[in-house]
C-alpha atoms as a PDB file:
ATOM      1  CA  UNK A   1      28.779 -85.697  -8.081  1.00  0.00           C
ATOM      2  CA  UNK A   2      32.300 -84.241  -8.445  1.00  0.00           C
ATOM      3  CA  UNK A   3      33.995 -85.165  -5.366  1.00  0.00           C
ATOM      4  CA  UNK A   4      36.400 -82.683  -6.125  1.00  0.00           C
ATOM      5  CA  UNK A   5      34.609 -79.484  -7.319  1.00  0.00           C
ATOM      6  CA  UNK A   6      35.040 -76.178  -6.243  1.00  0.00           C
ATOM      7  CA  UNK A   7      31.785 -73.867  -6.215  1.00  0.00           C
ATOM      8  CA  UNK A   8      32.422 -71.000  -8.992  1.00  0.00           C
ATOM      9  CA  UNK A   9      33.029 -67.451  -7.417  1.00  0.00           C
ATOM     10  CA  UNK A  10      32.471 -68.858  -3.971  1.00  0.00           C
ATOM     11  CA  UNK A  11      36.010 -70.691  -2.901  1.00  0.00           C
ATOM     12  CA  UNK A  12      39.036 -69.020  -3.975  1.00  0.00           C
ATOM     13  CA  UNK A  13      42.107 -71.773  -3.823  1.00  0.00           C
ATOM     14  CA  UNK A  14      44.638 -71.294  -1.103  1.00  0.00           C
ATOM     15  CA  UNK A  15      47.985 -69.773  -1.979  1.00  0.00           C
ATOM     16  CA  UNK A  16      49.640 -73.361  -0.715  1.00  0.00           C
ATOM     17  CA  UNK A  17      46.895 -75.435  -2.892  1.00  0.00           C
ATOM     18  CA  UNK A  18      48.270 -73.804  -5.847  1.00  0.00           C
ATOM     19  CA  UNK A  19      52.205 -74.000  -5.179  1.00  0.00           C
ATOM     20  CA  UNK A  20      51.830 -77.862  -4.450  1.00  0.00           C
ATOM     21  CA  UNK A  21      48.730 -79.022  -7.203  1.00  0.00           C
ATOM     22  CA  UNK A  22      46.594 -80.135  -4.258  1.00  0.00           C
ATOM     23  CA  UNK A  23      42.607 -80.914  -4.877  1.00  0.00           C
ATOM     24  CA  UNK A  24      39.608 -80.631  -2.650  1.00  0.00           C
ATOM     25  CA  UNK A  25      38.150 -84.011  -2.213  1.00  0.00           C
ATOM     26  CA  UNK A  26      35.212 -84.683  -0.598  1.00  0.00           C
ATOM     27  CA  UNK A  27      35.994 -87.955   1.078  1.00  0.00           C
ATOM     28  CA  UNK A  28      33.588 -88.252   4.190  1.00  0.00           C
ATOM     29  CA  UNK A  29      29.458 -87.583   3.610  1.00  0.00           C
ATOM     30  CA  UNK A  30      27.194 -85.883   5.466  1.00  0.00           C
ATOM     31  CA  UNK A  31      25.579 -89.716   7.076  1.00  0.00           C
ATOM     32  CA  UNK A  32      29.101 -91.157   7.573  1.00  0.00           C
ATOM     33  CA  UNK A  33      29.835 -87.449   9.393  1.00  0.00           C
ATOM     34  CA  UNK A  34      26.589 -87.195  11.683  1.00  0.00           C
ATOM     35  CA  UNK A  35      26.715 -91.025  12.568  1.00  0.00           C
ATOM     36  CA  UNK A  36      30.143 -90.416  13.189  1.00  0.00           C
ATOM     37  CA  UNK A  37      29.593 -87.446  15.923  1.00  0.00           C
ATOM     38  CA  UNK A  38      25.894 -89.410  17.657  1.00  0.00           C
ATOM     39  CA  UNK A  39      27.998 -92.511  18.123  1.00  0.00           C
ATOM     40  CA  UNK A  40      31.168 -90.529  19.800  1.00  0.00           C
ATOM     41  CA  UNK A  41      29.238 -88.165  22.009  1.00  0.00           C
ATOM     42  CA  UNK A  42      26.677 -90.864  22.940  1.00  0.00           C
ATOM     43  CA  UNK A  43      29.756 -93.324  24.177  1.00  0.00           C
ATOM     44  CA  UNK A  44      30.592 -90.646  26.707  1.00  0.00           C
ATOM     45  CA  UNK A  45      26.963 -90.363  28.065  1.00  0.00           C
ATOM     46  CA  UNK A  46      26.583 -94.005  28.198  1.00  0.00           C
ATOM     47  CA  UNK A  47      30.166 -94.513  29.856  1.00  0.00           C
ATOM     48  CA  UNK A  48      29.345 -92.123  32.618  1.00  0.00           C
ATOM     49  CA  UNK A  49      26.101 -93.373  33.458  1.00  0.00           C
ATOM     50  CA  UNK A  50      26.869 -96.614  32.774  1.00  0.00           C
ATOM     51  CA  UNK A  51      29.885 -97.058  35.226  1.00  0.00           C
ATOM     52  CA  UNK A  52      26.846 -94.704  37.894  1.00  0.00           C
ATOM     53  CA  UNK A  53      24.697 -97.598  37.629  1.00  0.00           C
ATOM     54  CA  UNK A  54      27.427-100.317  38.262  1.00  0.00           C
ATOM     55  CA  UNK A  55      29.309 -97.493  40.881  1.00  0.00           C
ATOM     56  CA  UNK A  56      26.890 -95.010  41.975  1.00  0.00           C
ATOM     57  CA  UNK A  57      29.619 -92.062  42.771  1.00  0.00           C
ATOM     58  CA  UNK A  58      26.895 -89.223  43.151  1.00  0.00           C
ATOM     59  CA  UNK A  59      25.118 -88.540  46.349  1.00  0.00           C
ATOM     60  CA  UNK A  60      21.560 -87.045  46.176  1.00  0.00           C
ATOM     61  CA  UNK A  61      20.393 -84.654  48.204  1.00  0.00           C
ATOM     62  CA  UNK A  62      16.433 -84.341  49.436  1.00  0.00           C
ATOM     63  CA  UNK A  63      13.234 -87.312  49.392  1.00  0.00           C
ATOM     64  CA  UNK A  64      12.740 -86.661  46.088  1.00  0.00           C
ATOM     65  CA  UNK A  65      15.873 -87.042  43.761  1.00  0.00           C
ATOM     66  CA  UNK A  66      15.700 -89.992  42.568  1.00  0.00           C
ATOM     67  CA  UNK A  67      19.153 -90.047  40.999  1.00  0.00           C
ATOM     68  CA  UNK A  68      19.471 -93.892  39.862  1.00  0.00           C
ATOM     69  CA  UNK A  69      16.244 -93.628  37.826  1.00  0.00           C
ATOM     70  CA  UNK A  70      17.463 -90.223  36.544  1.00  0.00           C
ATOM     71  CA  UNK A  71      20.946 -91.737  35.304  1.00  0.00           C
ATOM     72  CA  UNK A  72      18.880 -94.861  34.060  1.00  0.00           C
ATOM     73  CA  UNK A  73      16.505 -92.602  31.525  1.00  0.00           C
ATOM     74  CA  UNK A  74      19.878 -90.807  30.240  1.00  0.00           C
ATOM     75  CA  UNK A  75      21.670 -93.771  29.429  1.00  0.00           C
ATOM     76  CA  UNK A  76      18.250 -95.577  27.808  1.00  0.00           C
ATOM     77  CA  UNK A  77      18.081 -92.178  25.528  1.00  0.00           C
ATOM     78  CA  UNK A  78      21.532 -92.274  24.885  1.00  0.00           C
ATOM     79  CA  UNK A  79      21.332 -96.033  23.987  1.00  0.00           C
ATOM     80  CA  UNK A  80      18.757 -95.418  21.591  1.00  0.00           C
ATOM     81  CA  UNK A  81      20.556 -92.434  20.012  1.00  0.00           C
ATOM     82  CA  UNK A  82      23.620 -95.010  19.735  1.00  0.00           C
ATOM     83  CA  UNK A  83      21.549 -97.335  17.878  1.00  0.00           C
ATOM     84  CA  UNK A  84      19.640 -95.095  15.780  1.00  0.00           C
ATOM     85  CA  UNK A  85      23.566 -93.955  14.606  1.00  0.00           C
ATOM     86  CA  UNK A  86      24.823 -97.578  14.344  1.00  0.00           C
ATOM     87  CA  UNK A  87      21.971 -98.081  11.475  1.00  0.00           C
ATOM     88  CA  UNK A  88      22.553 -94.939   9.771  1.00  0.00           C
ATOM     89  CA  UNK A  89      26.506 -96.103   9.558  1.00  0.00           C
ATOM     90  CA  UNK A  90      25.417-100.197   8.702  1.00  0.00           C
ATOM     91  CA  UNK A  91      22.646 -98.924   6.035  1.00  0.00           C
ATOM     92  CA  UNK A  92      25.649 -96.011   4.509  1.00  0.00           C
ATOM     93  CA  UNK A  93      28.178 -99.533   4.439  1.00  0.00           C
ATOM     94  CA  UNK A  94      26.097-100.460   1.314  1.00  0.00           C
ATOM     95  CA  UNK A  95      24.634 -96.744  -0.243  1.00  0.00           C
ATOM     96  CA  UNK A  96      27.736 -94.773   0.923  1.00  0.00           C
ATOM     97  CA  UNK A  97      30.793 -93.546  -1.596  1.00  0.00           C
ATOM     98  CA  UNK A  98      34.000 -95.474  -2.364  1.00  0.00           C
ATOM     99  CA  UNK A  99      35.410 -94.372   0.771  1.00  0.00           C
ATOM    100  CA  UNK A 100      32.336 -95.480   3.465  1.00  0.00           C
ATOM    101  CA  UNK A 101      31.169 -98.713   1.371  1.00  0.00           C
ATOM    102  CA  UNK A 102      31.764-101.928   3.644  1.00  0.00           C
ATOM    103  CA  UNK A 103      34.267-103.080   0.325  1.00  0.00           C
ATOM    104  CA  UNK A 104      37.208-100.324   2.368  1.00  0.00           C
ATOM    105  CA  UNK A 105      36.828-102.405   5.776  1.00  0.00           C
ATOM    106  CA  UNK A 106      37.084-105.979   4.215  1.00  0.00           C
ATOM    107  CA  UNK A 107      40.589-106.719   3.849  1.00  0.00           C
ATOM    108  CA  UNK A 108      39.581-108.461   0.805  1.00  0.00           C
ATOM    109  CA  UNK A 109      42.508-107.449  -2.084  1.00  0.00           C
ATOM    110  CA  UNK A 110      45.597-107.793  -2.339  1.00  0.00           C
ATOM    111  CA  UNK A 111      46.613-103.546  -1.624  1.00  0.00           C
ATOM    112  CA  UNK A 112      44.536-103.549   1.239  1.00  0.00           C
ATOM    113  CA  UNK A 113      46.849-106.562   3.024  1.00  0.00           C
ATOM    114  CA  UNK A 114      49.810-104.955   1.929  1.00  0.00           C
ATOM    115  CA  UNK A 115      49.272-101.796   3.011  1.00  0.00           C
ATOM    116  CA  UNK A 116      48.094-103.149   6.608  1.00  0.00           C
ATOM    117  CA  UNK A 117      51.586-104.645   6.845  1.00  0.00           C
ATOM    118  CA  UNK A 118      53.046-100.818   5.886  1.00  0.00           C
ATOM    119  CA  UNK A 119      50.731 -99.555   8.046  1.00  0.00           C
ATOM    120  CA  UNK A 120      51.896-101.511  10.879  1.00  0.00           C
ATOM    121  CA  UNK A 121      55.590-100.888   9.903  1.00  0.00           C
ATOM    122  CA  UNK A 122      54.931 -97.473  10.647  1.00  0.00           C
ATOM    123  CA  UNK A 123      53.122 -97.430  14.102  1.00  0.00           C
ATOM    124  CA  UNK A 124      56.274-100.079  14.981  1.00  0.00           C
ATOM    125  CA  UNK A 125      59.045 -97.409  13.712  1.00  0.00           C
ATOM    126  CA  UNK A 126      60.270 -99.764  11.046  1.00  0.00           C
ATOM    127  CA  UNK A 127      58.905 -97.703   8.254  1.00  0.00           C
ATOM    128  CA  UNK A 128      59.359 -93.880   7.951  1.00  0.00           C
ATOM    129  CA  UNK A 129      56.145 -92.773   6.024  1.00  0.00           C
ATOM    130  CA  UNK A 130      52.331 -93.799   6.717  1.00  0.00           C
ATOM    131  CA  UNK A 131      50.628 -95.599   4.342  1.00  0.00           C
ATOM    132  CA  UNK A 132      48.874 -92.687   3.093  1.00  0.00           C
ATOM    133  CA  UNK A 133      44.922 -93.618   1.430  1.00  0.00           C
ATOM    134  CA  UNK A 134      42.098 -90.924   0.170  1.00  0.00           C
ATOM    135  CA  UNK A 135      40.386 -92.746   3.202  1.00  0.00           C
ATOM    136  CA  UNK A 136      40.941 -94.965   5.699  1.00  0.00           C
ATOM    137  CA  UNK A 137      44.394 -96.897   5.277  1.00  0.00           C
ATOM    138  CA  UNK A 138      43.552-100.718   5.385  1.00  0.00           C
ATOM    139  CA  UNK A 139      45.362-101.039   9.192  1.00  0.00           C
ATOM    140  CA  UNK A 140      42.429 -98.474  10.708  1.00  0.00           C
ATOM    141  CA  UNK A 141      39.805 -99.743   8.388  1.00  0.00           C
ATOM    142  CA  UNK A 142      40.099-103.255   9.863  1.00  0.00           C
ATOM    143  CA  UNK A 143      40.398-102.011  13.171  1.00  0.00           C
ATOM    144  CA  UNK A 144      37.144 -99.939  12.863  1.00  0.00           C
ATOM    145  CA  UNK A 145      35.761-102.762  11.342  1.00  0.00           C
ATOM    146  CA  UNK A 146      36.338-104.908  14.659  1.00  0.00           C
ATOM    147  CA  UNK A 147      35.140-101.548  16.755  1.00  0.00           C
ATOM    148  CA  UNK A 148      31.547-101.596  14.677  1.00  0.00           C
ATOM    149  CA  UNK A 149      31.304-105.132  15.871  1.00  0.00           C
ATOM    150  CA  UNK A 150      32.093-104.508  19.197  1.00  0.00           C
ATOM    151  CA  UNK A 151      29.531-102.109  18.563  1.00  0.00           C
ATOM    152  CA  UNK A 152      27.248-104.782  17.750  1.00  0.00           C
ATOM    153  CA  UNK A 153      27.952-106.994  21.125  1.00  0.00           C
ATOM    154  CA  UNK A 154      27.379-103.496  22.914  1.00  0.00           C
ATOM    155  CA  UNK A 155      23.726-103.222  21.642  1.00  0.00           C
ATOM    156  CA  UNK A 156      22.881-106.608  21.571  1.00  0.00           C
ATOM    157  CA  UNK A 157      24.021-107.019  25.366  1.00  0.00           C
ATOM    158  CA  UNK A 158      22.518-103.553  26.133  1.00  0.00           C
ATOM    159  CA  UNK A 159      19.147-104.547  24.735  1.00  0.00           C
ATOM    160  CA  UNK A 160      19.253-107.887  26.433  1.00  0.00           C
ATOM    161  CA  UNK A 161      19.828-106.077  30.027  1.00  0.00           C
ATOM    162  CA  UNK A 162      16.743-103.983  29.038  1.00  0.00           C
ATOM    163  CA  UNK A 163      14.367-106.243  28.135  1.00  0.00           C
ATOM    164  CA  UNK A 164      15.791-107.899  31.505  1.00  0.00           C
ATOM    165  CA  UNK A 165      14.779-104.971  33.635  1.00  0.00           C
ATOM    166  CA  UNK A 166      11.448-105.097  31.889  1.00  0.00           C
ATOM    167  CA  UNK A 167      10.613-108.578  32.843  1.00  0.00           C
ATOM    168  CA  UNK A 168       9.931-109.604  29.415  1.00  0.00           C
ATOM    169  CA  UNK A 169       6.588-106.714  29.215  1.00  0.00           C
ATOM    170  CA  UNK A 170       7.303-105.163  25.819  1.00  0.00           C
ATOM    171  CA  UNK A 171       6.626-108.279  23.279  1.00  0.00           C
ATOM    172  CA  UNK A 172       8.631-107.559  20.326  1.00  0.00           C
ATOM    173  CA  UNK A 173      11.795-106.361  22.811  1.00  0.00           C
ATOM    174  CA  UNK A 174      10.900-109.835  24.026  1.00  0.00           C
ATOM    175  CA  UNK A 175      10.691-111.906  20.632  1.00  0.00           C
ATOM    176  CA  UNK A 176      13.740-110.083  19.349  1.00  0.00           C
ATOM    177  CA  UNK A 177      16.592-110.509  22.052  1.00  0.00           C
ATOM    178  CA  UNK A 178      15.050-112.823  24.734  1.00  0.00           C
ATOM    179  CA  UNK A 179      16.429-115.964  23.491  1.00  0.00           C
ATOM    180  CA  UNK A 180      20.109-114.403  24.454  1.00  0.00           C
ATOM    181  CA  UNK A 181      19.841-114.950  28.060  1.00  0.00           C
ATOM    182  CA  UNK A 182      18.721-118.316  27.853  1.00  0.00           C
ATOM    183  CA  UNK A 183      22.335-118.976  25.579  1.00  0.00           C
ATOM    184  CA  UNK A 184      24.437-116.934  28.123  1.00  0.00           C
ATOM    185  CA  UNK A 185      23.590-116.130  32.005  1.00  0.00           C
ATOM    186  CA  UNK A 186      22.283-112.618  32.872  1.00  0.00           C
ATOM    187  CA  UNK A 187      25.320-111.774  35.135  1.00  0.00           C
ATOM    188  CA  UNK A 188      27.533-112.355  31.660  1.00  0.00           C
ATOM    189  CA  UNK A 189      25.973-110.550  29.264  1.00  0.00           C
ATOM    190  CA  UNK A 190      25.852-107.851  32.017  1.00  0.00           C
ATOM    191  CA  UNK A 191      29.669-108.141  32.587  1.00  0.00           C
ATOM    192  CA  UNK A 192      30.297-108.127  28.865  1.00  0.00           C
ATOM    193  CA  UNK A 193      28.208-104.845  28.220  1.00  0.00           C
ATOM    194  CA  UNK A 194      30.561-103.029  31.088  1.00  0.00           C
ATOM    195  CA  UNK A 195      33.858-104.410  30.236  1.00  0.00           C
ATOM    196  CA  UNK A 196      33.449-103.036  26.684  1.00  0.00           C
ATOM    197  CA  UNK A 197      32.654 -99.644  27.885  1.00  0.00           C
ATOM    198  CA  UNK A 198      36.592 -99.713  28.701  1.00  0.00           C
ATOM    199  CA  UNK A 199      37.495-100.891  25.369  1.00  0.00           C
ATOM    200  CA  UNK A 200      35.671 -97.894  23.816  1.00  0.00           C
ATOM    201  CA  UNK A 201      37.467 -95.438  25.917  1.00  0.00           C
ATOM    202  CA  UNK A 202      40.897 -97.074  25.201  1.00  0.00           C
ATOM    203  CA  UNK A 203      40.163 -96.815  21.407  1.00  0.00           C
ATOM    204  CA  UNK A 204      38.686 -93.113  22.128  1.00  0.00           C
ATOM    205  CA  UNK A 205      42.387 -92.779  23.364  1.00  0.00           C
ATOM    206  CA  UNK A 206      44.230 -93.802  20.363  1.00  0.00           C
ATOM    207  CA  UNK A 207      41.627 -92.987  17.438  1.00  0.00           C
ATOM    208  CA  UNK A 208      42.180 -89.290  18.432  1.00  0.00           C
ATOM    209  CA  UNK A 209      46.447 -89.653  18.905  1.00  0.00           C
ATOM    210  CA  UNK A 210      46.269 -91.514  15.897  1.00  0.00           C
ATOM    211  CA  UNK A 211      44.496 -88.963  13.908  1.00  0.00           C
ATOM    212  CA  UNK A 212      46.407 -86.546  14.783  1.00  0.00           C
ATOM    213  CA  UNK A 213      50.022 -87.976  14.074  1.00  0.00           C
ATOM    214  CA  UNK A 214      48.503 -88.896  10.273  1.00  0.00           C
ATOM    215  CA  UNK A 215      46.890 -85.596  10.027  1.00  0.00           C
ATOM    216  CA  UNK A 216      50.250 -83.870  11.100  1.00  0.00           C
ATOM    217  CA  UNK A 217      52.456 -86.337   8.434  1.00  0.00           C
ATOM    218  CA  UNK A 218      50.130 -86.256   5.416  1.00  0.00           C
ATOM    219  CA  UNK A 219      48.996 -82.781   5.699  1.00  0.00           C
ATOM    220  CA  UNK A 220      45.979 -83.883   4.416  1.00  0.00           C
ATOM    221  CA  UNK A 221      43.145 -82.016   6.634  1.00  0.00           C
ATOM    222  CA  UNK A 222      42.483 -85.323   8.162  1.00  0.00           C
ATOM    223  CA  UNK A 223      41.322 -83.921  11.639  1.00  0.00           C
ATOM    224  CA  UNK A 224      39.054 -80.664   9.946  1.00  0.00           C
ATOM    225  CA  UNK A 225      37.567 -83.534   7.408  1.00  0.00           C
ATOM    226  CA  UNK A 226      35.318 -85.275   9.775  1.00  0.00           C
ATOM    227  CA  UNK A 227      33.572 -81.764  10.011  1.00  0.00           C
ATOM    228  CA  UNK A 228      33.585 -80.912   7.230  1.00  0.00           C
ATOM    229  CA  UNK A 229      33.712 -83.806   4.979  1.00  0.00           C
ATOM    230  CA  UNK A 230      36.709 -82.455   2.774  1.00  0.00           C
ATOM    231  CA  UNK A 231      40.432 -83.662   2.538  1.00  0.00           C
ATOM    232  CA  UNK A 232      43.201 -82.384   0.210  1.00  0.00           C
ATOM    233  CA  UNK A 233      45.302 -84.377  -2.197  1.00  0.00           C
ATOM    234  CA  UNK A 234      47.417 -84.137  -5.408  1.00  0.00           C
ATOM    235  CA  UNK A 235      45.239 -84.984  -8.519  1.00  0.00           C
ATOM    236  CA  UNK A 236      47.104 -87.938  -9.125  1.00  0.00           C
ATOM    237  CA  UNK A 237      46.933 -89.264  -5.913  1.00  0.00           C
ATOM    238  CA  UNK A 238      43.528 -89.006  -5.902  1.00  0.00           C
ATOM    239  CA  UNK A 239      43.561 -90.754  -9.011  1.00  0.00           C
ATOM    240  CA  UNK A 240      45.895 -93.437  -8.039  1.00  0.00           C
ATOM    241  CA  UNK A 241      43.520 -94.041  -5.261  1.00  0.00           C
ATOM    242  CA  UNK A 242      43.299 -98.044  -5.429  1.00  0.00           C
ATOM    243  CA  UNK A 243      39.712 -97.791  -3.650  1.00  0.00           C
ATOM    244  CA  UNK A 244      38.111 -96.312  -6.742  1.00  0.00           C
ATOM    245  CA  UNK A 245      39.032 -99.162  -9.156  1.00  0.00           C
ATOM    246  CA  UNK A 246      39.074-102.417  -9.131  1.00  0.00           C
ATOM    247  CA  UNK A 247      42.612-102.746 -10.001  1.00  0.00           C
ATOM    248  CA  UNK A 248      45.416-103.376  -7.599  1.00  0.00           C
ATOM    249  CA  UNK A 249      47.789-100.912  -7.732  1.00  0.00           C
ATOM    250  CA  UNK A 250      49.051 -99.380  -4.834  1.00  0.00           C
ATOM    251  CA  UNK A 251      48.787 -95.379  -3.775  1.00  0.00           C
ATOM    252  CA  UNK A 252      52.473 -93.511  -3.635  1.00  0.00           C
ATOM    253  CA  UNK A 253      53.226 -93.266  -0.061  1.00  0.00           C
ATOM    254  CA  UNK A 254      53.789 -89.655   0.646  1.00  0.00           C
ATOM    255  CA  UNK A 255      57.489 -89.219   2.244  1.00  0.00           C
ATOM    256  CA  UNK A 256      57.269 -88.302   6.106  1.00  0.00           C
ATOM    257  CA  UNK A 257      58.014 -84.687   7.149  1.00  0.00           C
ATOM    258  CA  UNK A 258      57.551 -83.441   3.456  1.00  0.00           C
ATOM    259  CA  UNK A 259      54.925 -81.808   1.469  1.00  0.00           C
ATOM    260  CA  UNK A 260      52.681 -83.218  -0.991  1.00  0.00           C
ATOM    261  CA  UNK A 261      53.588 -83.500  -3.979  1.00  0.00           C
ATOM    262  CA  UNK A 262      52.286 -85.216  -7.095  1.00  0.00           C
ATOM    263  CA  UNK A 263      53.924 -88.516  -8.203  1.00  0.00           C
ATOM    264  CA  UNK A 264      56.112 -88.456 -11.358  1.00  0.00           C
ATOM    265  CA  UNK A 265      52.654 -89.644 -13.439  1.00  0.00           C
ATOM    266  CA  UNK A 266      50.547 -88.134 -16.609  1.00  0.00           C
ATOM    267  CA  UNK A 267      48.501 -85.499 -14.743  1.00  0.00           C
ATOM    268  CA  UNK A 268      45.013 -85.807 -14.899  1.00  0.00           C
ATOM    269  CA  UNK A 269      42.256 -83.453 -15.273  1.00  0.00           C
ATOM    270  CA  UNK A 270      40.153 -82.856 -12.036  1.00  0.00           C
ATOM    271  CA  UNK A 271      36.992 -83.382 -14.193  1.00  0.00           C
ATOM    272  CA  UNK A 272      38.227 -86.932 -14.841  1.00  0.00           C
ATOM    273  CA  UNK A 273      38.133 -87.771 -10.810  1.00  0.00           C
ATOM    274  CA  UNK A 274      34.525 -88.227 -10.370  1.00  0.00           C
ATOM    275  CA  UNK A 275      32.776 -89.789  -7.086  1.00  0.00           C
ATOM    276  CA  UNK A 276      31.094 -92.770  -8.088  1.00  0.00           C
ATOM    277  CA  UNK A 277      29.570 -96.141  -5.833  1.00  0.00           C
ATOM    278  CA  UNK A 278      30.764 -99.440  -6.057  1.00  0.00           C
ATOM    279  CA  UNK A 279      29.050-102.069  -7.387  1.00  0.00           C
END
């Protein structure tokens, strides 16, 4: 698939696209897009009646509310449409493009630790420009990665506390997570699982603000791409894109306050950037 294509007599290219040589690139699939959105709106549910079950804040009215059980069921549906999300993402790590494969979290070349250290630069006003990626730039990549595992004490905590409430009844729930308690106390795992809730809503915080300040400097599309999946790039960014090789060389940071525009390089033909998996 052409990562880059424009549909024939359908899209017409945008006055701006043609003055500055951008390209359409489809950076962020349809999985990474939907897992994206279930996991976000299904924090909020599980924050609100999560901190009502630790706090209840709401008073019912009449015999037969039965408000604690109600907030219970929403935040066990909730939890479930979390996890069913979190597998989507872990299973896309591995079958996902360039862009989503686990390879763009793993700070495991040599560009990706040099652009975290540019990256940081920036956010610490020592450095002018972001360090500007087709994806994720290594300094949010990492720090997603440590969110998704964060992620992973959140449901394995979560699960634990259900089974818990259970008494043990469902056997596989049981055989799966019952030997946590026995490694930490109850009362910690069930401190854990809340204090994280707060973590979530601090990085809800600063994921947005962030993506917003990088959306506003690269003029990239950043904030309309996780909808619809497309950002916009010169061609030989795109091409220079160090997650699509396995070379090292490092993407042209685009200058702060300042339009894209294509580095001083042999332009390339959009038919030569094609989407194509890892290894």
């Amino acid at each position: 698939m052409d990562p880059i294509a424009q549909p024939a007599g359908r899209v017409a290219p945008h006055p701006i696209a043609r003055e500055e040589g951008l390209v359409r690139v489809y950076v962020w699939e349809a999985p990474v897009r939907i897992a994206h959105w279930v996991i976000v709106l299904s924090i909020l549910v599980l924050s609100f009646t999560g901190y009502y079950l630790y706090n209840p804040f709401i008073i019912a009215r009449g015999s037969r509310v039965f408000m604690m059980g109600t907030m219970r069921f929403i935040h066990e549906v909730a939890a479930f449409a979390f996890i069913g999300a979190g597998i989507v993402r872990a299973y896309w790590f591995f079958r996902g493009n360039r862009w989503a494969h686990w390879r763009s979290f793993v700070p495991i070349r040599r560009w990706q630790w040099q652009g975290l250290g540019e990256q940081l630069q920036y956010y610490l006003f020592l450095r002018r420009a972001p360090n500007s990626q087709v994806g994720h730039n290594p300094l949010a990549a990492i720090t997603y990665l440590f969110v998704y595992l964060l992620m992973l004490v959140e449901l394995l905590t979560g699960l634990a506390l259900f089974n818990h409430v259970l008494a043990g009844q469902d056997r596989l729930l049981a055989l799966s997570i019952g030997w946590l308690p026995r490694l930490i106390d109850i009362q910690y795992l069930r401190e854990t699982h809340f204090l994280i809730m707060f973590a979530f809503l601090a990085f809800l915080v600063h994921h947005v603000y962030s993506a917003v300040l990088i959306g506003i400097e690269e003029r990239s599309g950043l904030m309309g791409g996780i909808f619809s999946g497309y950002k916009f790039f010169p061609s030989a960014f795109v091409a220079a894109d160090p997650a699509r090789r396995s070379g090292e060389a490092q993407i042209p940071a685009v200058p702060a306050g300042r339009s894209h525009q294509a580095p001083p390089a042999r332009p390339v033909p959009p038919t030569a950037i094609r989407e194509t998996n890892l290894p």
